[in-house]
N, C-alpha and C. Protein backbone atom coordinates (compact mmCIF):
# COMPACT_ATOMS: atom_id res chain seq x y z
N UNK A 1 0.83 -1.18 0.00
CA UNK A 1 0.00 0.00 0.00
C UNK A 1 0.88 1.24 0.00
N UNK A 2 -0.03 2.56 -0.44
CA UNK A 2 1.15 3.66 -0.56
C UNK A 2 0.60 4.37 0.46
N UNK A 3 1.16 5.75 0.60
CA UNK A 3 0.88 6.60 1.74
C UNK A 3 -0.49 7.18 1.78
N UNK A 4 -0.60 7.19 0.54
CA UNK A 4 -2.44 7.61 0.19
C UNK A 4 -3.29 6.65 0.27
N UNK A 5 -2.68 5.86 -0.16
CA UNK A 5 -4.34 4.53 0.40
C UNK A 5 -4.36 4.65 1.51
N UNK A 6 -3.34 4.50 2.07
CA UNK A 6 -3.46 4.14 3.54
C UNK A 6 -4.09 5.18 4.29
N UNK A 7 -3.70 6.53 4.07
CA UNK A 7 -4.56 7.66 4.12
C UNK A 7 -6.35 7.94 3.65
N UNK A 8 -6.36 7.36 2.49
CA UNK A 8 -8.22 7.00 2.28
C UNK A 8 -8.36 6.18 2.75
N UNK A 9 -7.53 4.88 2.77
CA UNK A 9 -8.21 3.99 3.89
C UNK A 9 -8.99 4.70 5.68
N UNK A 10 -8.12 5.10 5.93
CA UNK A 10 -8.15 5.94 7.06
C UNK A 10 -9.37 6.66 7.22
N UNK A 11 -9.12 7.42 6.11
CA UNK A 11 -10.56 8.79 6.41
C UNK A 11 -11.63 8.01 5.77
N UNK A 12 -11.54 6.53 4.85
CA UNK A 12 -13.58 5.94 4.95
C UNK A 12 -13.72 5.50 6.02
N UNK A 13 -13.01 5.36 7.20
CA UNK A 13 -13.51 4.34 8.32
C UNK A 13 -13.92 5.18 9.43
N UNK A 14 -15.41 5.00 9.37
CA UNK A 14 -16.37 5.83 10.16
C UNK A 14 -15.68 5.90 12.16
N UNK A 15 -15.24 6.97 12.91
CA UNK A 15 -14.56 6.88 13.52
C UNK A 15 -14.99 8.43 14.68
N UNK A 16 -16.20 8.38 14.69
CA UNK A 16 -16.60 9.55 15.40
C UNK A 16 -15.98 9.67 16.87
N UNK A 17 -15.68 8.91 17.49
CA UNK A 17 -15.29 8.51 18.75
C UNK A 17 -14.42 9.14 19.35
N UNK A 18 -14.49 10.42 19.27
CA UNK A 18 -12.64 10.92 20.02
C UNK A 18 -11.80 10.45 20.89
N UNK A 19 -12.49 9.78 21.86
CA UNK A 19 -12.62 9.28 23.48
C UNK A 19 -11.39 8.13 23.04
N UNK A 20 -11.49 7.53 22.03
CA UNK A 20 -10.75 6.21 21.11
C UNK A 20 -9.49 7.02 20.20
N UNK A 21 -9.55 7.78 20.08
CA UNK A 21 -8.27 8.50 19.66
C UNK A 21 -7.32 8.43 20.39
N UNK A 22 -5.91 8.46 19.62
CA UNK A 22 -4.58 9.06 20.40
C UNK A 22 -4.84 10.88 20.04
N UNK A 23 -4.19 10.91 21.75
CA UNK A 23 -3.91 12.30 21.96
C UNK A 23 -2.41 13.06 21.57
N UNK A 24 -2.30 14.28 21.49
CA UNK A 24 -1.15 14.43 21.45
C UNK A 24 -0.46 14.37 22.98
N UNK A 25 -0.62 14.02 23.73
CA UNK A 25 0.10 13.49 25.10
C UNK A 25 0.64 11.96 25.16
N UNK A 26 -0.40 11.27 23.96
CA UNK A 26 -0.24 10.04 23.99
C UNK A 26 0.95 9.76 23.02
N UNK A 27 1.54 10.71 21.96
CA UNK A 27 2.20 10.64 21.24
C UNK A 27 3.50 10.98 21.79
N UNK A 28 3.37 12.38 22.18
CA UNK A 28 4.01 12.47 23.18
C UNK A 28 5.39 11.51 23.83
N UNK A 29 4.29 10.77 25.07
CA UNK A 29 5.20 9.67 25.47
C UNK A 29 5.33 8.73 24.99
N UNK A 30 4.96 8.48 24.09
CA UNK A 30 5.67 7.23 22.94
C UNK A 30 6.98 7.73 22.47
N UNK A 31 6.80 9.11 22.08
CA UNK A 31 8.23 9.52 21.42
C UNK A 31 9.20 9.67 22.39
N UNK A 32 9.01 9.48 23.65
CA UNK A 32 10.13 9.92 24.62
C UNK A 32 11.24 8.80 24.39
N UNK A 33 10.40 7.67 23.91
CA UNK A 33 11.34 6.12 24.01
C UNK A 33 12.57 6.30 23.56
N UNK A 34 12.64 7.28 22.50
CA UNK A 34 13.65 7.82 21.41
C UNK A 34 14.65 6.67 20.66
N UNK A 35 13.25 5.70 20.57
CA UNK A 35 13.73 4.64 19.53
C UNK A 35 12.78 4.52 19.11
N UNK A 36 12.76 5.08 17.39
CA UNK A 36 11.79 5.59 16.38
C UNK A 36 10.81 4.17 16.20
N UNK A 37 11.84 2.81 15.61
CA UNK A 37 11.03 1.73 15.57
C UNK A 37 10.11 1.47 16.34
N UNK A 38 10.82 1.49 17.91
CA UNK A 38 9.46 1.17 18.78
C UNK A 38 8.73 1.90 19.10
N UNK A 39 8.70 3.17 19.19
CA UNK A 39 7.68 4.29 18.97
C UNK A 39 7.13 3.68 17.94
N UNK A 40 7.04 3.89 16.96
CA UNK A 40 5.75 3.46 15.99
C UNK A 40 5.43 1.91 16.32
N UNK A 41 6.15 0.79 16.39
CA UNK A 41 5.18 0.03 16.85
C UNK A 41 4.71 -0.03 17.85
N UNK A 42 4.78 0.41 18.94
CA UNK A 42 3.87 0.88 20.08
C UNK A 42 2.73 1.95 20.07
N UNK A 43 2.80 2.80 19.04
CA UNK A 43 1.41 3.93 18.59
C UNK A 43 1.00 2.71 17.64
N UNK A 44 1.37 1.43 16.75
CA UNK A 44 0.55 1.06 15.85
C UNK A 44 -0.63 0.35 16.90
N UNK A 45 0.41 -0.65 17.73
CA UNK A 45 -0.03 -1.45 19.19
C UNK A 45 -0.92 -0.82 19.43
N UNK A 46 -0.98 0.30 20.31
CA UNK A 46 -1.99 1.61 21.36
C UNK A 46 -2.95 1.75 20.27
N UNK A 47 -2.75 1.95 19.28
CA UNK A 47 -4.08 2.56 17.84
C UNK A 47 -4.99 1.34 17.60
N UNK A 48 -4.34 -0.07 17.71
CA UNK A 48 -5.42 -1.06 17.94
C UNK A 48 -6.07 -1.88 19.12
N UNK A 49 -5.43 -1.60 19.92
CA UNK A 49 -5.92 -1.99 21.19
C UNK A 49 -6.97 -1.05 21.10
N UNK A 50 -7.12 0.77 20.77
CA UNK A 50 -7.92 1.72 21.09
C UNK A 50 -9.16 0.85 20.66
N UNK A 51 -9.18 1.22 18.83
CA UNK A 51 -9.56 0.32 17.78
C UNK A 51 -10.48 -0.99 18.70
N UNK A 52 -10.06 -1.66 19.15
CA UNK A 52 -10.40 -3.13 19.82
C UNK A 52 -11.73 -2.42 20.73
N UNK A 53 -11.05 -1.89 21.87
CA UNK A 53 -11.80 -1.29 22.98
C UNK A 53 -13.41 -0.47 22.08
N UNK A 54 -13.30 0.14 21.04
CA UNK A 54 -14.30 0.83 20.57
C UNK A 54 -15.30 0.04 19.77
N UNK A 55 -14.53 -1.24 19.26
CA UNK A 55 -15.64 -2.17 18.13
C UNK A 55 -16.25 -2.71 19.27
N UNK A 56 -15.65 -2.90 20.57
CA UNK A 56 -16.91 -3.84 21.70
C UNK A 56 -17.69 -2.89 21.82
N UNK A 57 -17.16 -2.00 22.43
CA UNK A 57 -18.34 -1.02 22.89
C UNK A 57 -19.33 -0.85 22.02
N UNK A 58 -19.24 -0.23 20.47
CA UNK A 58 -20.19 -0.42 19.60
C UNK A 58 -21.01 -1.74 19.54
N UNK A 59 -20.23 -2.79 18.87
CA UNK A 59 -21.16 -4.08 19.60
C UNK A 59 -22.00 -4.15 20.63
N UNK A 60 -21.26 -3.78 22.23
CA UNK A 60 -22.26 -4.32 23.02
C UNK A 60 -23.79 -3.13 22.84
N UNK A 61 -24.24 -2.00 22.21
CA UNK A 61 -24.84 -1.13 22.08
C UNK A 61 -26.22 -2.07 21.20
């Protein structure tokens, strides 16, 4: 995938939820790790765990 799909991918997926967002605090201390790799896989990690936490909740509704 390129930077733009992945980007429209992104903005079709209905995502009203702010509460399920990363913050910029949350980014934040990811970047403190100041090891770039695991910073991003730890915001990819945190972005689906969020992700996870929000499809139950919708479900259990």
């Amino acid at each position: 995938m390129t930077i733009e799909q992945i980007k429209k991918y992104i903005d079709k997926t209905p995502c009203q939820n702010q509460f399920y967002s990363m913050t910029l605090d949350d980014w934040m201390e990811i970047i403190k790790s100041g090891d770039i790799l695991n910073a991003a896989y730890l915001a990819f990690c945190y972005g689906r765990a969020k992700g996870y936490r929000l499809a139950k909740k919708e479900a259990a509704k």
